[in-house]
C-alpha atoms as a PDB file:
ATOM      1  CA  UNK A   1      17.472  -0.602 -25.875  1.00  0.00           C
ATOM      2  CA  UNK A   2      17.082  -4.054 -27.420  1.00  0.00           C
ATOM      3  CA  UNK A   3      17.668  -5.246 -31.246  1.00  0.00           C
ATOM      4  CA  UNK A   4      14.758  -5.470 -33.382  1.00  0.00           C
ATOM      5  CA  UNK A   5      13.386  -9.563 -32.930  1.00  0.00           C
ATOM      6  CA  UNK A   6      15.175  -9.546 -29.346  1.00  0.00           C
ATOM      7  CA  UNK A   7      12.692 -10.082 -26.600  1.00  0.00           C
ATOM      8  CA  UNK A   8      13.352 -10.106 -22.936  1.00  0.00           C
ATOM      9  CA  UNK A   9      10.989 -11.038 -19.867  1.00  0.00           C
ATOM     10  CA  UNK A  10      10.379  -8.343 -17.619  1.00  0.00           C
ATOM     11  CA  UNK A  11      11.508 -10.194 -14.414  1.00  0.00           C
ATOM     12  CA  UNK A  12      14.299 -11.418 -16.202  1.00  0.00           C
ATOM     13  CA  UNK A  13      15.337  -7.808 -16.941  1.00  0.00           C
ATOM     14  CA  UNK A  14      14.771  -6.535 -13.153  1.00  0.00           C
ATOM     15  CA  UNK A  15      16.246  -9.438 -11.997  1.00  0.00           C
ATOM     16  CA  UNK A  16      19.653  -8.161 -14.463  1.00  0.00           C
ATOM     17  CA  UNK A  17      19.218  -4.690 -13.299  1.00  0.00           C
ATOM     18  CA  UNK A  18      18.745  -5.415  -8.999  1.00  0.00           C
ATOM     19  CA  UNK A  19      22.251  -6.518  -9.249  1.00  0.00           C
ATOM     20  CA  UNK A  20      23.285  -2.926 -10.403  1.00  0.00           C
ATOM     21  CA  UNK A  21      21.170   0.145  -9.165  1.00  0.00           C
ATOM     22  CA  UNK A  22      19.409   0.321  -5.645  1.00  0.00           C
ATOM     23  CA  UNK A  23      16.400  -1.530  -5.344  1.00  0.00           C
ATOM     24  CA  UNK A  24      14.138   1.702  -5.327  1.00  0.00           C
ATOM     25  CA  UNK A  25      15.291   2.535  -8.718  1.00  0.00           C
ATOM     26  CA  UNK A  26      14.552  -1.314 -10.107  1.00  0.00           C
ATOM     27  CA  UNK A  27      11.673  -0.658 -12.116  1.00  0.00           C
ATOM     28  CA  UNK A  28       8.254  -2.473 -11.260  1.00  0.00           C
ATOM     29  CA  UNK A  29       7.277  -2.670 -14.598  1.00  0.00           C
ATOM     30  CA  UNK A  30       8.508  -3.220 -18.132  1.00  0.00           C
ATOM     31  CA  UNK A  31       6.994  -2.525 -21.004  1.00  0.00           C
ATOM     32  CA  UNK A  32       8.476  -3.396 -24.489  1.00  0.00           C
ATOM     33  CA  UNK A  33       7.960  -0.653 -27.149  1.00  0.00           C
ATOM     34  CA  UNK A  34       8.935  -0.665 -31.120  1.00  0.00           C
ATOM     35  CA  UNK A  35       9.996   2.639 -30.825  1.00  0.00           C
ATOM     36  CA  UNK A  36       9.376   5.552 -28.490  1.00  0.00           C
ATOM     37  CA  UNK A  37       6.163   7.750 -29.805  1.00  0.00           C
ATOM     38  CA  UNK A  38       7.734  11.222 -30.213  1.00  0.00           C
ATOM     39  CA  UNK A  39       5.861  14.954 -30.187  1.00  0.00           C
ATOM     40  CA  UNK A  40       6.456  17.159 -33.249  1.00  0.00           C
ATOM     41  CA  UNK A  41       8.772  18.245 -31.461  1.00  0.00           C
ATOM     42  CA  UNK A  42      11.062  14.843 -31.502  1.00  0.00           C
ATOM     43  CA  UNK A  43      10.639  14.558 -27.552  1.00  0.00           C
ATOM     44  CA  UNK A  44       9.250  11.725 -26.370  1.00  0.00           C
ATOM     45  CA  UNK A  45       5.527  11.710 -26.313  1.00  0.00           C
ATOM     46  CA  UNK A  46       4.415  10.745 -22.649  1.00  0.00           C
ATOM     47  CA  UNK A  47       0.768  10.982 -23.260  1.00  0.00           C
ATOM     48  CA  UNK A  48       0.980   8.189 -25.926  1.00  0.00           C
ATOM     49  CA  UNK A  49       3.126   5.919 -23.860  1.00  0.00           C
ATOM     50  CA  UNK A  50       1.262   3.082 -22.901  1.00  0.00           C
ATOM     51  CA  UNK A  51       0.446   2.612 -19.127  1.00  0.00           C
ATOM     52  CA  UNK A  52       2.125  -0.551 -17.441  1.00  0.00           C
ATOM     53  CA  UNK A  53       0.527  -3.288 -16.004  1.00  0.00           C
ATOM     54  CA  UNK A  54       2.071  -3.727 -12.466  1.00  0.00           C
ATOM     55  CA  UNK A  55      -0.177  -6.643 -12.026  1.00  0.00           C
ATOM     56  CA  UNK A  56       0.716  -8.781 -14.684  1.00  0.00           C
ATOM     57  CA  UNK A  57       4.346  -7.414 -14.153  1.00  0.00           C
ATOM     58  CA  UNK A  58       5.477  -8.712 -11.124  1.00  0.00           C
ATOM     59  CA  UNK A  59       3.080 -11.809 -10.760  1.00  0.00           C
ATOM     60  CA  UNK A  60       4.031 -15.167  -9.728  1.00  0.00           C
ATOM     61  CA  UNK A  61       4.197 -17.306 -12.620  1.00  0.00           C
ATOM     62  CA  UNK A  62       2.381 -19.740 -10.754  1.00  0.00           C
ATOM     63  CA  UNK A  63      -1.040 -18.475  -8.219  1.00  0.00           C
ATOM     64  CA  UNK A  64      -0.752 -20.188  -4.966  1.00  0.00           C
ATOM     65  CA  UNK A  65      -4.072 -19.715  -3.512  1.00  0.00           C
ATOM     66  CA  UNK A  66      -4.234 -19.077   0.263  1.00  0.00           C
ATOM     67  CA  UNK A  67      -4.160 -21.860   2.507  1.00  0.00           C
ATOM     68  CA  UNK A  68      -5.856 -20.615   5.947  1.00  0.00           C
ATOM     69  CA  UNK A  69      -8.326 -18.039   6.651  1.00  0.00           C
ATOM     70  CA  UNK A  70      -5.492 -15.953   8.083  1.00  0.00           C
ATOM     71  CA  UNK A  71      -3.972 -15.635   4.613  1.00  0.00           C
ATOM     72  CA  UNK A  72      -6.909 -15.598   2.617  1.00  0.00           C
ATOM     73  CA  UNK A  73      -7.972 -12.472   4.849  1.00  0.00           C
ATOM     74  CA  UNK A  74      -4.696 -10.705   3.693  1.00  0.00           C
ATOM     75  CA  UNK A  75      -4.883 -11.493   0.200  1.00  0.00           C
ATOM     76  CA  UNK A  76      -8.552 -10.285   0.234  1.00  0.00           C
ATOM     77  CA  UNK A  77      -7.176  -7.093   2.007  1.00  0.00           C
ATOM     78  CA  UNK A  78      -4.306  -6.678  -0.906  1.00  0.00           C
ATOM     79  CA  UNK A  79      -6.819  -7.358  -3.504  1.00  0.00           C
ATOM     80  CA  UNK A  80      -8.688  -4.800  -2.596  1.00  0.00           C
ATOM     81  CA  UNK A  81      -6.206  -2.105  -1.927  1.00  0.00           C
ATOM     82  CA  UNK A  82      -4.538  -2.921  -5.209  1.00  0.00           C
ATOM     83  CA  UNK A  83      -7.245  -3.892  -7.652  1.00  0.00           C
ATOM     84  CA  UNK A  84      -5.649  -7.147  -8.602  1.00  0.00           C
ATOM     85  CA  UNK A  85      -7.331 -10.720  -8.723  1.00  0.00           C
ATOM     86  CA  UNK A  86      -6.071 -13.180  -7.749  1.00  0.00           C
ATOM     87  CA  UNK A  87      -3.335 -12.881  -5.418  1.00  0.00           C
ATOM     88  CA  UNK A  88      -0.942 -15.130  -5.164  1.00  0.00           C
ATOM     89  CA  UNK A  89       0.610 -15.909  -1.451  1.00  0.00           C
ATOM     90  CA  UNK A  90       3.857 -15.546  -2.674  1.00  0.00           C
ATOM     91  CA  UNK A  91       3.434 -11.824  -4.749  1.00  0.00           C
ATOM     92  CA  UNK A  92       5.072  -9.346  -3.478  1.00  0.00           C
ATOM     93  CA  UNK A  93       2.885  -6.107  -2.459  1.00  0.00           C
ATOM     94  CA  UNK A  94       5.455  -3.017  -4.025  1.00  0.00           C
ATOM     95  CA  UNK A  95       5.809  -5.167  -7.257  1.00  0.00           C
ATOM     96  CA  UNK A  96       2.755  -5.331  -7.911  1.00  0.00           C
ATOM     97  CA  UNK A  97       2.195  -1.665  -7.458  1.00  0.00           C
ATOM     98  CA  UNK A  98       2.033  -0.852  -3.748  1.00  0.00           C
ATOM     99  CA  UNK A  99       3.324   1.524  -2.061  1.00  0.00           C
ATOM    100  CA  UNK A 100       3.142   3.078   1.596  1.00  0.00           C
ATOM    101  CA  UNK A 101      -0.267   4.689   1.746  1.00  0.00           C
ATOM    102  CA  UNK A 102      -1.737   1.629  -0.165  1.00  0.00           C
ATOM    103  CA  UNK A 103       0.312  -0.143   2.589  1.00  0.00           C
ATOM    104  CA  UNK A 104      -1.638   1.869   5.175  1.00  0.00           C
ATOM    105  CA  UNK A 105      -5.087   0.978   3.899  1.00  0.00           C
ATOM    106  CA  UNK A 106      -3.948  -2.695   4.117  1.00  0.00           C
ATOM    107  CA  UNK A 107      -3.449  -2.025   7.523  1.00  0.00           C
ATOM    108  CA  UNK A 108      -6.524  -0.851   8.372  1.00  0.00           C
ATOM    109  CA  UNK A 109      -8.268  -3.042   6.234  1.00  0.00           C
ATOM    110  CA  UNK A 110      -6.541  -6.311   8.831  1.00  0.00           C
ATOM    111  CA  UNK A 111      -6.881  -4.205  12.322  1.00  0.00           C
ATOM    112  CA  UNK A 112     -10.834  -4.160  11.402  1.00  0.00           C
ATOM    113  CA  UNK A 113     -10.998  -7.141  10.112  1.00  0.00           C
ATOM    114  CA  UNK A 114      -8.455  -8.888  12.966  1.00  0.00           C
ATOM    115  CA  UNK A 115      -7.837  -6.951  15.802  1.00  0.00           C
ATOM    116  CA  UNK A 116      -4.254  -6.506  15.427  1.00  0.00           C
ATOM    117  CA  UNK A 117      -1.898  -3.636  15.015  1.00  0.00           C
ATOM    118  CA  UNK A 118       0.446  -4.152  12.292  1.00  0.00           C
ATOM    119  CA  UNK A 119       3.351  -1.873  12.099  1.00  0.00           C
ATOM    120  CA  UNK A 120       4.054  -0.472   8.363  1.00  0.00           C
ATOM    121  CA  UNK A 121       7.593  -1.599   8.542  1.00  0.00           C
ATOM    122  CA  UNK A 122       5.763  -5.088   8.697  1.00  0.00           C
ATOM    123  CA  UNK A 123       5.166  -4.402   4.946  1.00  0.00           C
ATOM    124  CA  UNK A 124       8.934  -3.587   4.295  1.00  0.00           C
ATOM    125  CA  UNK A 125      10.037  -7.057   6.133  1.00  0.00           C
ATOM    126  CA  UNK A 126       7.744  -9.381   5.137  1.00  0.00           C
ATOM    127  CA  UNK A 127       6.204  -8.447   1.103  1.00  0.00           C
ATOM    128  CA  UNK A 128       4.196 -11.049   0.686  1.00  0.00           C
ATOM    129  CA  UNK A 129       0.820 -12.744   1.824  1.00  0.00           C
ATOM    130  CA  UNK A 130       2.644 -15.747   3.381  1.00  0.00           C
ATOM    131  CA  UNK A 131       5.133 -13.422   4.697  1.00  0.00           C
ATOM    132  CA  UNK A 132       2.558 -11.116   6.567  1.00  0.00           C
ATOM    133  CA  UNK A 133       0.074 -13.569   7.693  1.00  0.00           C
ATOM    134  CA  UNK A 134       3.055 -15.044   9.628  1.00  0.00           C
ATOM    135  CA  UNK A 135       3.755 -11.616  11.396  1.00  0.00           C
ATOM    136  CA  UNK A 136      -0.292 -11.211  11.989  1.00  0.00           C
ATOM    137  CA  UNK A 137       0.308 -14.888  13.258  1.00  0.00           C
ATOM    138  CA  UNK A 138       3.079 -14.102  15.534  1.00  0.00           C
ATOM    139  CA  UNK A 139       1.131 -11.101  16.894  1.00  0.00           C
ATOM    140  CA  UNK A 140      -2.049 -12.591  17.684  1.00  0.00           C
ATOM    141  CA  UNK A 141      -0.232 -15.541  19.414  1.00  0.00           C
ATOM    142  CA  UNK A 142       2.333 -13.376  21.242  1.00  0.00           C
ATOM    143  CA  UNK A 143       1.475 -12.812  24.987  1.00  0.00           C
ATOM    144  CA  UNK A 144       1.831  -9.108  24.983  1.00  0.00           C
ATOM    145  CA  UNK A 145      -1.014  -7.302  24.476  1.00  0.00           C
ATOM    146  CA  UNK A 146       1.004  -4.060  23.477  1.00  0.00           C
ATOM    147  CA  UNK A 147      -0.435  -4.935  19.938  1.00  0.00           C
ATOM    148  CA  UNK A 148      -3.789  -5.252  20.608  1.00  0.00           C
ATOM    149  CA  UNK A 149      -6.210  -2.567  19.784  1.00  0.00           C
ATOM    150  CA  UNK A 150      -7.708  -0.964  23.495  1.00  0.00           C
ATOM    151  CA  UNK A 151     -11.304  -0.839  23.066  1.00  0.00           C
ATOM    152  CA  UNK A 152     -12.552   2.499  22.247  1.00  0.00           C
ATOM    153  CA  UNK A 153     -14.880   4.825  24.936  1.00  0.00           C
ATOM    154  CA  UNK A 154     -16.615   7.442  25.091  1.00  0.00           C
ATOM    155  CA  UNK A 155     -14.773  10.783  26.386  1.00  0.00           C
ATOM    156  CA  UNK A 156     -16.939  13.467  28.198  1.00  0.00           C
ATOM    157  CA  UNK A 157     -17.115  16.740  26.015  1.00  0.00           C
ATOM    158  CA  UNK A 158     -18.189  19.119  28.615  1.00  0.00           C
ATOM    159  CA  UNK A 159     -14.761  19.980  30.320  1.00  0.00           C
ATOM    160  CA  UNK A 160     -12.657  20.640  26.260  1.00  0.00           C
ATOM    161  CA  UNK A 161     -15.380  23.361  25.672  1.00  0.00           C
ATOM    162  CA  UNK A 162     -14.926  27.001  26.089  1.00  0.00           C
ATOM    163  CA  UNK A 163     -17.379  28.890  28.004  1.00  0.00           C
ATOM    164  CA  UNK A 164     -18.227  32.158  26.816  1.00  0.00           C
ATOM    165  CA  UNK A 165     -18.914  35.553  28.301  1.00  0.00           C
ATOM    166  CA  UNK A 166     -22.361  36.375  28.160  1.00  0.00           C
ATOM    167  CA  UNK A 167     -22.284  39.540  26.301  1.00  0.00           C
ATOM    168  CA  UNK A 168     -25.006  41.039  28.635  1.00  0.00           C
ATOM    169  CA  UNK A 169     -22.199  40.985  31.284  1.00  0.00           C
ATOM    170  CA  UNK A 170     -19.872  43.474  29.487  1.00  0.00           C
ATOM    171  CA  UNK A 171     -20.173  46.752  29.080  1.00  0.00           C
ATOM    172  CA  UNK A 172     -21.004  48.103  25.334  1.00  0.00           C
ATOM    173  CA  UNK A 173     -19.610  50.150  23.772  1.00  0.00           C
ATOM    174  CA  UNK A 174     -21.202  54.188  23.167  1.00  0.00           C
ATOM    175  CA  UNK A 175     -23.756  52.903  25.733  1.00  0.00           C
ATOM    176  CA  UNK A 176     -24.878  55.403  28.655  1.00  0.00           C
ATOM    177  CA  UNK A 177     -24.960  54.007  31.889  1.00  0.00           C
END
């Protein structure tokens, strides 16, 4: 809790705090009250806390746009799964508010869109646009096609269904034969 008059950035303060808890306890965003808003109660009021912006939080205080088509693809694949314009190629996905299943969507999003199979742990390893569209990169170019998407075909149904009895074939039940 800060002084009255005492301001303090909110990367500066999660940069402070990284060197002390895990980083899955640092805090993507800050946000700088007066006081806490209580209940009638004297608990604090969660309702009337305001929400965070994670995009203005952990932004890049300078935008790089992207440079090639491979990272503008990304950054049009974040911006959609996170609801943040622009992206920057050097923001990092989890601070500004993403998280695995976002991280998943991504994915999808860039195996349409590319044709690659990214691994989530790709998200984990490389957090940024530059970052990723290196990996994508490094997977298109690699000569293993373990990556590549097979192309999908059409299965025959007949031979998964279950045939049933006719139900003139067995005998009912209180009948008189």
């Amino acid at each position: 809790i800060l002084k009255k008059r005492q301001a303090l950035a909110g990367a500066a303060l999660q940069a402070y705090v990284v060197n002390y808890v895990p980083g899955y306890m640092v805090p993507s965003a800050i946000v700088q009250l007066d006081a806490f808003p209580l209940t009638p109660n004297g608990k604090v009021d969660r309702r009337a806390l305001p929400v965070p912006d994670y995009a203005a939080a952990g932004r890049s205080e300078n935008i790089v746009a992207p440079r090639t088509p491979l990272e503008a693809t990304v950054a049009q694949a974040w911006s959609q799964a996170l609801g943040v314009v622009p992206i920057s190629i050097d923001d990092d996905f989890f601070v500004l508010g993403g998280h695995s299943l976002l991280a998943m969507q991504v994915i999808a999003y860039l195996r349409t869109a590319l044709q690659v199979e990214l691994p989530l742990r790709s998200f984990f390893e490389a957090p940024t646009v530059a970052q990723l569209s290196q990996r994508v990169e490094q997977l298109q170019r690699s000569e293993t096609s373990s990556f590549l998407l097979p192309a999908i075909e059409a299965a025959a149904r007949e031979q998964y269904l279950m045939r049933a009895t006719s139900s003139s074939e067995a005998p009912q039940a209180g009948s008189a034969d």
